[in-house]
N, C-alpha and C. Protein backbone atom coordinates (compact mmCIF):
# COMPACT_ATOMS: atom_id res chain seq x y z
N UNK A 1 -26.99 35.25 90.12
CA UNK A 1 -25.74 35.98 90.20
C UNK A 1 -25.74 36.80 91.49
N UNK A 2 -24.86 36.90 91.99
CA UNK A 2 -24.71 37.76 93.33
C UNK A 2 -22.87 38.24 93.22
N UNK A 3 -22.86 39.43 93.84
CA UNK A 3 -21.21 40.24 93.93
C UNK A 3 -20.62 39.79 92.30
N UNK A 4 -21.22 39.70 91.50
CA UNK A 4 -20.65 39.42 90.09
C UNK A 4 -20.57 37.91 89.46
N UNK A 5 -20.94 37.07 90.70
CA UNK A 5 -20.20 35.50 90.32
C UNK A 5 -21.50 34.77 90.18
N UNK A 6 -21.32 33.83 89.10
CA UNK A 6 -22.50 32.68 89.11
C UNK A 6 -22.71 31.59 89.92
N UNK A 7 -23.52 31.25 90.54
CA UNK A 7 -23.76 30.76 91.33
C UNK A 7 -24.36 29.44 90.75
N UNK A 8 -23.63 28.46 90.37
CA UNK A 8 -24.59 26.98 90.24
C UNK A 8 -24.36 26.15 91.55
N UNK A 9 -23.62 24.77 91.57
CA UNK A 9 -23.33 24.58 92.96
C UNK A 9 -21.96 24.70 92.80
N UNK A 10 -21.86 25.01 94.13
CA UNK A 10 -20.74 25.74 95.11
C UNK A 10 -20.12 24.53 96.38
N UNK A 11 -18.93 24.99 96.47
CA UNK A 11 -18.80 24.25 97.86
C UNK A 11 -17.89 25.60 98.37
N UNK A 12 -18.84 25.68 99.67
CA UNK A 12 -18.59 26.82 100.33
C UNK A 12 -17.54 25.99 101.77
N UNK A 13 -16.52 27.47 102.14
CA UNK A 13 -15.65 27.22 103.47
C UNK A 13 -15.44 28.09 104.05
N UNK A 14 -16.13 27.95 105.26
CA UNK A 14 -16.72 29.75 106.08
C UNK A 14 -15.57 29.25 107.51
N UNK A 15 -14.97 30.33 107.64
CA UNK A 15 -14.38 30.91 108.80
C UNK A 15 -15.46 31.04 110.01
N UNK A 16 -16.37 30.19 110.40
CA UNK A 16 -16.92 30.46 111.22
C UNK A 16 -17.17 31.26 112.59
N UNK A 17 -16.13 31.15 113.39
CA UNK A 17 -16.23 32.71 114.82
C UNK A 17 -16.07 33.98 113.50
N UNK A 18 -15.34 34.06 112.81
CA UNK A 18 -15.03 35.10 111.77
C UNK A 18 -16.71 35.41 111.68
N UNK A 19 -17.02 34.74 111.17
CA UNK A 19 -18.83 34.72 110.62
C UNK A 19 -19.13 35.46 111.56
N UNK A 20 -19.65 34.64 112.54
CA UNK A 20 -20.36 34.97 113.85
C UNK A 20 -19.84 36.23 114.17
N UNK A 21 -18.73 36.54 114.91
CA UNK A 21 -17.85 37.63 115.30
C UNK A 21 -18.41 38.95 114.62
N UNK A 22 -18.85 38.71 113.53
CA UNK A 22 -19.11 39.89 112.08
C UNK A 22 -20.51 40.74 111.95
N UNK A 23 -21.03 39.42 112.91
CA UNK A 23 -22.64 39.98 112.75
C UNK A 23 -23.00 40.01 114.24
N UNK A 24 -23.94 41.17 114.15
CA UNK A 24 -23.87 41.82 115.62
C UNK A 24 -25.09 41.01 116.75
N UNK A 25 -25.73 39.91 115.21
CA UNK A 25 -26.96 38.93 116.53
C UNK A 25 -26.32 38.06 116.76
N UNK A 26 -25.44 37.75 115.63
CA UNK A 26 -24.84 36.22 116.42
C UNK A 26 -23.50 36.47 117.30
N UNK A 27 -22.79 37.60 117.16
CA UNK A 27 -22.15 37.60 118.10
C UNK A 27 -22.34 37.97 119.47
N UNK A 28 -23.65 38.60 119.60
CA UNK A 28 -24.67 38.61 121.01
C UNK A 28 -24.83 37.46 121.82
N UNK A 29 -25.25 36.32 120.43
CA UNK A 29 -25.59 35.02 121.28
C UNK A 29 -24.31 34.32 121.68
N UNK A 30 -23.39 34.87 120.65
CA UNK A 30 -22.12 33.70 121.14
C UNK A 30 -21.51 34.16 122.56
N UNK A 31 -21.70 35.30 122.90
CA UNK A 31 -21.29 35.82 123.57
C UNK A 31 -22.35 35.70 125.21
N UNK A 32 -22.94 35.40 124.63
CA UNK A 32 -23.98 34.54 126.31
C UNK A 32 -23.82 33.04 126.10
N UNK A 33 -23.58 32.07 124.68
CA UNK A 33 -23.37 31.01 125.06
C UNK A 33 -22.68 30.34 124.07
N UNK A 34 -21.60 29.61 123.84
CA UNK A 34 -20.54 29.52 122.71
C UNK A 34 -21.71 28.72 121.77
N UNK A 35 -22.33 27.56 122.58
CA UNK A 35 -23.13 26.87 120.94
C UNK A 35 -24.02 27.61 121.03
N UNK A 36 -25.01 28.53 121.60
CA UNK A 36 -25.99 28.80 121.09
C UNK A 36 -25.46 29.42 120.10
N UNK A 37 -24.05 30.66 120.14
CA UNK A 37 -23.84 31.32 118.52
C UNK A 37 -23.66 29.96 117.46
N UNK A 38 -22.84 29.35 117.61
CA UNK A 38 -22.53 28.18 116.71
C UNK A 38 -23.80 27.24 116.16
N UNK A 39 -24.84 27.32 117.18
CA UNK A 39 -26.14 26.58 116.05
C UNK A 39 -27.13 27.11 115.63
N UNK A 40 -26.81 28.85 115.91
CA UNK A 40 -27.82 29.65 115.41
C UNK A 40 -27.20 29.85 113.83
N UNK A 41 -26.09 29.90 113.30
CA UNK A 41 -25.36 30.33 112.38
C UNK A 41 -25.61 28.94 111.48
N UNK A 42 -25.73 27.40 112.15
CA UNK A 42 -25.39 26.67 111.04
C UNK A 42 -26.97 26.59 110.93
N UNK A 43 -28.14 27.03 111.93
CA UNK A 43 -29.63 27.23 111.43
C UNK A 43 -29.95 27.83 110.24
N UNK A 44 -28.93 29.34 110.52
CA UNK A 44 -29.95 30.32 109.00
C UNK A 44 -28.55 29.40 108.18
N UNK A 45 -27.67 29.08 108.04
CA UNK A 45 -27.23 28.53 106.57
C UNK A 45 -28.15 27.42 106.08
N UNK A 46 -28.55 26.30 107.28
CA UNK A 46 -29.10 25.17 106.83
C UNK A 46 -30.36 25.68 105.69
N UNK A 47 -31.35 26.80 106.74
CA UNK A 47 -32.40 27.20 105.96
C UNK A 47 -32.63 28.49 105.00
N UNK A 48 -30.94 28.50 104.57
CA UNK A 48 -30.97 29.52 103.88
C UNK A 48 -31.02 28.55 102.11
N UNK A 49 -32.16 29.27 101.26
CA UNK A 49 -32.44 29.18 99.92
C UNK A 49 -31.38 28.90 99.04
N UNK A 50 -30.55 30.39 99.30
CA UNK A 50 -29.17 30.38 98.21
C UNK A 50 -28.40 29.36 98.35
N UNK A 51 -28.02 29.39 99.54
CA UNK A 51 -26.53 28.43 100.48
C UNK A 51 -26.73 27.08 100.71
N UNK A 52 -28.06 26.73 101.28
CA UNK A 52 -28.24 25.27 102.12
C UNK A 52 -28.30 24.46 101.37
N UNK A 53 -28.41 24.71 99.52
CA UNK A 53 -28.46 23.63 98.68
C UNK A 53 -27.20 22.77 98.75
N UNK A 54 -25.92 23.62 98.89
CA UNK A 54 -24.56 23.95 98.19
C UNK A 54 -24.20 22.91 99.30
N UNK A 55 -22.68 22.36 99.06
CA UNK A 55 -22.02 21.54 100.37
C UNK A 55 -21.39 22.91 101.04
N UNK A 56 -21.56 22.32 102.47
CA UNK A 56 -20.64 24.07 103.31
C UNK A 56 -20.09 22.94 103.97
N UNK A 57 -18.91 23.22 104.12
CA UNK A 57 -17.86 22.82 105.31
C UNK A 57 -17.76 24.49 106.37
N UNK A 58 -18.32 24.43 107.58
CA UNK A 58 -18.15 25.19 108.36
C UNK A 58 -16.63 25.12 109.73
N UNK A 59 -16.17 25.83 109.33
CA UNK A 59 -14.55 25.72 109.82
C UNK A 59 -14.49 26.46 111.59
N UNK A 60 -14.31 25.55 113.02
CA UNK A 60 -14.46 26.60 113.91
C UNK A 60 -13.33 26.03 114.90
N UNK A 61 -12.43 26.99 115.44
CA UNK A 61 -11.15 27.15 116.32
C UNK A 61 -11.55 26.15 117.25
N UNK A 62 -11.10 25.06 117.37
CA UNK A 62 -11.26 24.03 118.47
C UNK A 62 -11.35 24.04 119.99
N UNK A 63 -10.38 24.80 119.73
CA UNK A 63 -9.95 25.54 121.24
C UNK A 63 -11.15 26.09 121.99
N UNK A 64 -12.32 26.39 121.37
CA UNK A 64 -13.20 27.36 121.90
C UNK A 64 -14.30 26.29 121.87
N UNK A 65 -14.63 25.13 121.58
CA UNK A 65 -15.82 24.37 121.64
C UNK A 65 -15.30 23.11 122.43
N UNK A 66 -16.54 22.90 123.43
CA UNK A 66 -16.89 21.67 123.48
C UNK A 66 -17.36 20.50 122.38
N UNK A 67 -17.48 20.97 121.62
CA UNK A 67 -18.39 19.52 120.59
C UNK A 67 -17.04 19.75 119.57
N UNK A 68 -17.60 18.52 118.94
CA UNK A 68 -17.17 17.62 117.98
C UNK A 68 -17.71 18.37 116.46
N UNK A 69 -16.59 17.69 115.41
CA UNK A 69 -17.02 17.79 114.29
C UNK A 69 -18.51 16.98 114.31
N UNK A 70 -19.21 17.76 113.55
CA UNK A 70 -20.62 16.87 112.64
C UNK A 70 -20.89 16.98 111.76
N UNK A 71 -21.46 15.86 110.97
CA UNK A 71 -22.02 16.00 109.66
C UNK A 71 -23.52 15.78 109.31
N UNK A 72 -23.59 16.21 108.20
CA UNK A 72 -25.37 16.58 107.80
C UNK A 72 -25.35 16.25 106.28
N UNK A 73 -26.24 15.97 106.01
CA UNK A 73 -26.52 15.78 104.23
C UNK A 73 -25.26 16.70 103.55
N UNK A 74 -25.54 18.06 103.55
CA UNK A 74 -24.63 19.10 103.25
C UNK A 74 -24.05 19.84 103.87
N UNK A 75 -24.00 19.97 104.94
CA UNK A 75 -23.32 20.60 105.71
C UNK A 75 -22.21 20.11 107.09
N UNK A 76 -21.17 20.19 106.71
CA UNK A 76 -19.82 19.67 107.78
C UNK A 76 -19.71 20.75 108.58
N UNK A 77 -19.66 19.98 109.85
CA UNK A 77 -19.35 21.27 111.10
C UNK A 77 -17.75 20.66 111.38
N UNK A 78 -16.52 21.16 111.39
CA UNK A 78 -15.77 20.75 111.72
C UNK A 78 -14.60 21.93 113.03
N UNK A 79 -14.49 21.22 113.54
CA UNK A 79 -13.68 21.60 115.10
C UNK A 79 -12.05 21.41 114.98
N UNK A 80 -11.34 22.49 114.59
CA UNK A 80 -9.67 22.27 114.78
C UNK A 80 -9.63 21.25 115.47
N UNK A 81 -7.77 20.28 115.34
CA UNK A 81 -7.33 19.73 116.80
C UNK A 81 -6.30 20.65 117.53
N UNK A 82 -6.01 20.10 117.96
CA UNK A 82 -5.40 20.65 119.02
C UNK A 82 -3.97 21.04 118.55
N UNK A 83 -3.62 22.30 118.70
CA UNK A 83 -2.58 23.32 118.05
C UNK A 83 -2.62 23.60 116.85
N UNK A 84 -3.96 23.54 115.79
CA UNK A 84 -4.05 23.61 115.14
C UNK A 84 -5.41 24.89 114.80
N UNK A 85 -5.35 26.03 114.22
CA UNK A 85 -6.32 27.23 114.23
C UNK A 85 -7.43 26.81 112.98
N UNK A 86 -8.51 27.66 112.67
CA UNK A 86 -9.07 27.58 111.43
C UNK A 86 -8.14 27.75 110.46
N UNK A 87 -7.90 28.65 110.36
CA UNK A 87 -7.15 29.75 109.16
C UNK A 87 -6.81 28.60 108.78
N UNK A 88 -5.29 27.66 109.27
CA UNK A 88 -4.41 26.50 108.84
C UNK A 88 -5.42 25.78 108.06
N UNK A 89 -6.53 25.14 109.10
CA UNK A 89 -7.21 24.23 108.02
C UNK A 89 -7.85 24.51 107.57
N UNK A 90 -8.48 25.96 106.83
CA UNK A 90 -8.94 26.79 105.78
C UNK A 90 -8.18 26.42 104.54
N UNK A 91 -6.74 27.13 105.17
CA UNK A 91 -5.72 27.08 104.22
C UNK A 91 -5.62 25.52 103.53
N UNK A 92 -5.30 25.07 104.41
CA UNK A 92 -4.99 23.40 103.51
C UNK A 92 -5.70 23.08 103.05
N UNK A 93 -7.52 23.40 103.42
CA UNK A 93 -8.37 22.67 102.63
C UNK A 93 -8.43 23.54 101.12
N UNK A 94 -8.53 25.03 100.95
CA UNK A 94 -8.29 25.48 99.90
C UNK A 94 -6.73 24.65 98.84
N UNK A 95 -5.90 24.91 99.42
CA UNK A 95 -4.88 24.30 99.04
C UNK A 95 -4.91 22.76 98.36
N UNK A 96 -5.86 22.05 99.42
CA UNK A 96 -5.58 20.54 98.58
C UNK A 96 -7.20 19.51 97.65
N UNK A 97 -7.77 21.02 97.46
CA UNK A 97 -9.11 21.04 96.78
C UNK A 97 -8.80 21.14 95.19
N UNK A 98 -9.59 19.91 94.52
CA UNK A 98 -9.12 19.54 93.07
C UNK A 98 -9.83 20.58 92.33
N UNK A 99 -11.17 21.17 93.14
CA UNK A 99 -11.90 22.06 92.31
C UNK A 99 -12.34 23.50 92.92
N UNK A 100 -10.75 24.05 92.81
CA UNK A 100 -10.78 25.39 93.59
C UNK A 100 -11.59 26.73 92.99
N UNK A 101 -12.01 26.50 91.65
CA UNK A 101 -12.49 27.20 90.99
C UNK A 101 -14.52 27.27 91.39
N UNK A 102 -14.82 26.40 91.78
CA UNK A 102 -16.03 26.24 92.59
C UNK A 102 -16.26 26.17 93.70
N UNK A 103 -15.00 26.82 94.56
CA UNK A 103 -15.13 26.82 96.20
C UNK A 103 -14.95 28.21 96.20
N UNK A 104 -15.92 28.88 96.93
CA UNK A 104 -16.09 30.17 97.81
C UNK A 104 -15.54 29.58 99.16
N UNK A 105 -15.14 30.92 99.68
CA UNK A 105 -14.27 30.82 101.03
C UNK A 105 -14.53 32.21 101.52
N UNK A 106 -14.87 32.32 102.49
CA UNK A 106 -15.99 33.32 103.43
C UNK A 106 -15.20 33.71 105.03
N UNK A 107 -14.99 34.58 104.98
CA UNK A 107 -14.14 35.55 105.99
C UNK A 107 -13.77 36.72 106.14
N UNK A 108 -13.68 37.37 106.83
CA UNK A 108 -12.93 38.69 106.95
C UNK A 108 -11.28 38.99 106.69
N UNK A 109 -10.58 37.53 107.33
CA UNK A 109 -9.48 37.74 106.98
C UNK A 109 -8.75 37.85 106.27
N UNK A 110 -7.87 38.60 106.07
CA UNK A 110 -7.42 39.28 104.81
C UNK A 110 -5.96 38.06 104.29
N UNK A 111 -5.33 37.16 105.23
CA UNK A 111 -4.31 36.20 104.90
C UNK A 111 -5.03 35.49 104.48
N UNK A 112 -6.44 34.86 104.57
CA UNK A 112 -6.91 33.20 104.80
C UNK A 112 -7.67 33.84 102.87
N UNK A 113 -8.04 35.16 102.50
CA UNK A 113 -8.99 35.87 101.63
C UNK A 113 -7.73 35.76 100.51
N UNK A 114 -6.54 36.25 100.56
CA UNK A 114 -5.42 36.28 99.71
C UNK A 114 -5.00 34.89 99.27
N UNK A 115 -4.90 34.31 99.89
CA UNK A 115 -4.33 33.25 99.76
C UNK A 115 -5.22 32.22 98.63
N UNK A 116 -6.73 32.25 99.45
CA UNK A 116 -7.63 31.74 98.34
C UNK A 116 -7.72 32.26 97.30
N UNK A 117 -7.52 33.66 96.99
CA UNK A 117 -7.73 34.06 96.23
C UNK A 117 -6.36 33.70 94.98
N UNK A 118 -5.27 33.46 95.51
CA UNK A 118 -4.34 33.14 94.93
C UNK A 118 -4.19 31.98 94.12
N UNK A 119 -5.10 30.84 94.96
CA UNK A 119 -5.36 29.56 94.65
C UNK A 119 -6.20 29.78 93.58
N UNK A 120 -6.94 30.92 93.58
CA UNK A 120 -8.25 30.41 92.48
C UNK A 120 -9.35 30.48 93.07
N UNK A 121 -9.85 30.61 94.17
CA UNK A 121 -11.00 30.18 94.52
C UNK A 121 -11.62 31.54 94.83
N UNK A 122 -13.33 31.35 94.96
CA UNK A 122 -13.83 32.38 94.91
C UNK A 122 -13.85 33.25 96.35
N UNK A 123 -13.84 34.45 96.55
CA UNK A 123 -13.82 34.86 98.41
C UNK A 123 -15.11 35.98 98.67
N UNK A 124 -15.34 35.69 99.53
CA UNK A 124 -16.70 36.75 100.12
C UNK A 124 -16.47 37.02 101.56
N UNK A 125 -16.90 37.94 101.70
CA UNK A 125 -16.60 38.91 103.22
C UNK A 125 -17.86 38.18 103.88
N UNK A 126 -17.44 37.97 105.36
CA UNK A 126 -18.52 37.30 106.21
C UNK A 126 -19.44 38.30 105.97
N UNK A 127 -19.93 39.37 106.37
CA UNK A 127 -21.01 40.27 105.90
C UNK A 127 -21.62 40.07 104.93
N UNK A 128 -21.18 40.05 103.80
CA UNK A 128 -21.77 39.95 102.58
C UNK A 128 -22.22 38.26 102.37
N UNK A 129 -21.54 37.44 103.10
CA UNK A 129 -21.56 36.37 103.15
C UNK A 129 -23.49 36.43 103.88
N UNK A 130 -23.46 36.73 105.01
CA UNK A 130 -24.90 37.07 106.16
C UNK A 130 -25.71 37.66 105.13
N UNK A 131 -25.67 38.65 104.37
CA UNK A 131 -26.96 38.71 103.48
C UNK A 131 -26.68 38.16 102.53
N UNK A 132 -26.38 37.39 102.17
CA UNK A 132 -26.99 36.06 100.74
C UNK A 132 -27.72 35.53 101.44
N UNK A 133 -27.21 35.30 102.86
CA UNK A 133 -27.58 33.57 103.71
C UNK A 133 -29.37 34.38 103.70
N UNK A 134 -29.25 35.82 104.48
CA UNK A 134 -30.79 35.83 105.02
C UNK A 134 -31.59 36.34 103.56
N UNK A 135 -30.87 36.50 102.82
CA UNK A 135 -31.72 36.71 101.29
C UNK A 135 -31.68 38.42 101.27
N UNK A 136 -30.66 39.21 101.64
CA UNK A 136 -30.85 41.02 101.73
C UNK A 136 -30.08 41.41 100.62
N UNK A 137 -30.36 42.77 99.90
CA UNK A 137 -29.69 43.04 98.89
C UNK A 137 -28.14 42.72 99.63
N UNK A 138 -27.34 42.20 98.71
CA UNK A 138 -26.06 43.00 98.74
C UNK A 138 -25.33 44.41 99.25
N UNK A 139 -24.43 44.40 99.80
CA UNK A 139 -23.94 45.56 100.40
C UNK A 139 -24.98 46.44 100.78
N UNK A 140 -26.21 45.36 101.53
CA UNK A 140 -26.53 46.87 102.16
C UNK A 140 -26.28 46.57 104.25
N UNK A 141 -25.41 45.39 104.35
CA UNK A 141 -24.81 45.33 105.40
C UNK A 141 -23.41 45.99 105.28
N UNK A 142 -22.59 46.55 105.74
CA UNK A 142 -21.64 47.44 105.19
C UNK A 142 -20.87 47.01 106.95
N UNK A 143 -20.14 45.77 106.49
CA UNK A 143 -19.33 45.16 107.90
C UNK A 143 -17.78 45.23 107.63
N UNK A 144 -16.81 46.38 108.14
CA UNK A 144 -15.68 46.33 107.78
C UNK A 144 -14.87 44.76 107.64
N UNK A 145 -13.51 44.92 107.07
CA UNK A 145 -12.68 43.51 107.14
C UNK A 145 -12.60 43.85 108.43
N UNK A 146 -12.10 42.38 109.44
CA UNK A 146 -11.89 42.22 110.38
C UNK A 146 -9.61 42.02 110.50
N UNK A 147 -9.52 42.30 111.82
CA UNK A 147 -7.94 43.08 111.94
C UNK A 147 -7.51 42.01 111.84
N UNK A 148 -6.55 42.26 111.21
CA UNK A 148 -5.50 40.70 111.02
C UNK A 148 -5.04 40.16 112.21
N UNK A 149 -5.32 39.16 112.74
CA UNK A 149 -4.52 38.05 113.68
C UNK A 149 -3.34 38.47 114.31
N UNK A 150 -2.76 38.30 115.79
CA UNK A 150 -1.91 38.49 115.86
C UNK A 150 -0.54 37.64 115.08
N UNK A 151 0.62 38.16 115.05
CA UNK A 151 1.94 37.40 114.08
C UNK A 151 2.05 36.21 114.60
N UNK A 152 2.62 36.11 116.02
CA UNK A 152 3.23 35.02 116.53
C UNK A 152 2.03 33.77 116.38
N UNK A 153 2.54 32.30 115.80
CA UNK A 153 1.50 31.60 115.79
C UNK A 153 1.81 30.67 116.79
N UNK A 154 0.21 30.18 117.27
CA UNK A 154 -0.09 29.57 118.04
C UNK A 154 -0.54 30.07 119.44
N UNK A 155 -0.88 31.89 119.05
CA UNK A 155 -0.73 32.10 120.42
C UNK A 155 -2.65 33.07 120.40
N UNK A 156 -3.45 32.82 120.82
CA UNK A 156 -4.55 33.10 120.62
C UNK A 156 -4.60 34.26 120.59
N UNK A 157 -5.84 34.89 119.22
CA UNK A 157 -6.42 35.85 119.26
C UNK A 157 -6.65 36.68 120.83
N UNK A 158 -6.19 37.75 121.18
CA UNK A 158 -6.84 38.17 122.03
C UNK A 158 -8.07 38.54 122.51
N UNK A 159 -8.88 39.19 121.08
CA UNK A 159 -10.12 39.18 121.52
C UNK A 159 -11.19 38.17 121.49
N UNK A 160 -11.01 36.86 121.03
CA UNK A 160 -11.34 35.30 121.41
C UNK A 160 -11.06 35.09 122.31
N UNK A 161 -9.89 35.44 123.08
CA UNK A 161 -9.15 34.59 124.30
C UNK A 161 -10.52 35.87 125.17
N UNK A 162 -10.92 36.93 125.45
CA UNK A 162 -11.61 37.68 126.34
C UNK A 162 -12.68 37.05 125.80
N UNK A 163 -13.02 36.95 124.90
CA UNK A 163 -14.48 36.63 124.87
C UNK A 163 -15.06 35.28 125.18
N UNK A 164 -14.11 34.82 125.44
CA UNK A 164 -14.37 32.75 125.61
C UNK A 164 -13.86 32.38 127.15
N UNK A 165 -13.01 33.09 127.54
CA UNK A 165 -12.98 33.19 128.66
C UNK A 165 -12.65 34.43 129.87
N UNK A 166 -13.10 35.42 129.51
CA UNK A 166 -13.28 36.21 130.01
C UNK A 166 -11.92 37.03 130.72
N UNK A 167 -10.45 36.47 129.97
CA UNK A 167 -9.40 36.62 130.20
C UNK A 167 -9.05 37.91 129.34
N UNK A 168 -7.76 38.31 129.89
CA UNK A 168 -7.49 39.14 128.44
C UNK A 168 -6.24 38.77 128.09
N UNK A 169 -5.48 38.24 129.02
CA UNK A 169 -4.54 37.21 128.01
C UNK A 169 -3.98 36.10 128.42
């Protein structure tokens, strides 16, 4: 049991830069090199106890990677296309999942967190999400929600757009 919920298997769907963004090592590394954050994050899930059993679909803004979706025994790395954000295909995949009642969905954001939650499915804060993965009590990372997205869609996060390319808008 962890944050109240039972844990048998799971199919987990992590907001990935959300992830990363949340925690202050991996957003160090992402921030000197886009995959080194991106394969340090799917490292501690792969070899994390709780999580790495479970299927994870790891969800990351296309726009910001060179690579490709990949797949692994259990774990999907998948890459937006083009005009298309996480959140959306967060959303749809919550949305067109037969067994929403066994999918956790992992983010800060508070639209992509509601929404699942609306569906049914279970939600965890990227923070709280980072200590299951490294095995730490519960809440004793204490990582606010992250600020809601700007409105207009299609038009990039600003603080993604500075941090990926060194722009500010």
């Amino acid at each position: 049991v962890f944050g109240g919920r039972l844990y048998s298997h799971m199919r987990w769907l992590i907001d990935g830069y959300n992830v990363i963004l949340s925690d202050a090592k991996l957003a160090k590394m992402l921030r000197n090199d886009n995959e080194q954050g991106r394969r340090e994050l799917i490292s501690e899930i792969s070899g994390s106890g709780r999580v790495g059993k479970d299927d994870v679909i790891l969800v990351f803004d296309g726009r910001f990677a060179a690579s490709s979706s990949r797949e692994g025994r259990k774990l999907i790395v998948r890459f937006t296309s083009r005009g298309e954000t996480a959140d959306d295909l967060i959303k749809r995949e919550v949305g067109n999942s037969p067994r929403r009642r066994s999918l956790m969905v992992v983010t800060n954001d508070r639209s992509i967190l509601a929404y699942a939650r609306e569906c049914g499915a279970g939600i965890m804060g990227s923070g709280e999400f980072m200590s299951l993965v490294r095995g730490e009590e519960a809440g004793k990372k204490n990582v606010p929600i992250a600020r809601e997205k700007p409105d207009s869609p299609g038009r990039p996060d600003p603080e993604l757009l500075k941090l990926f390319t060194g722009k500010k808008k």
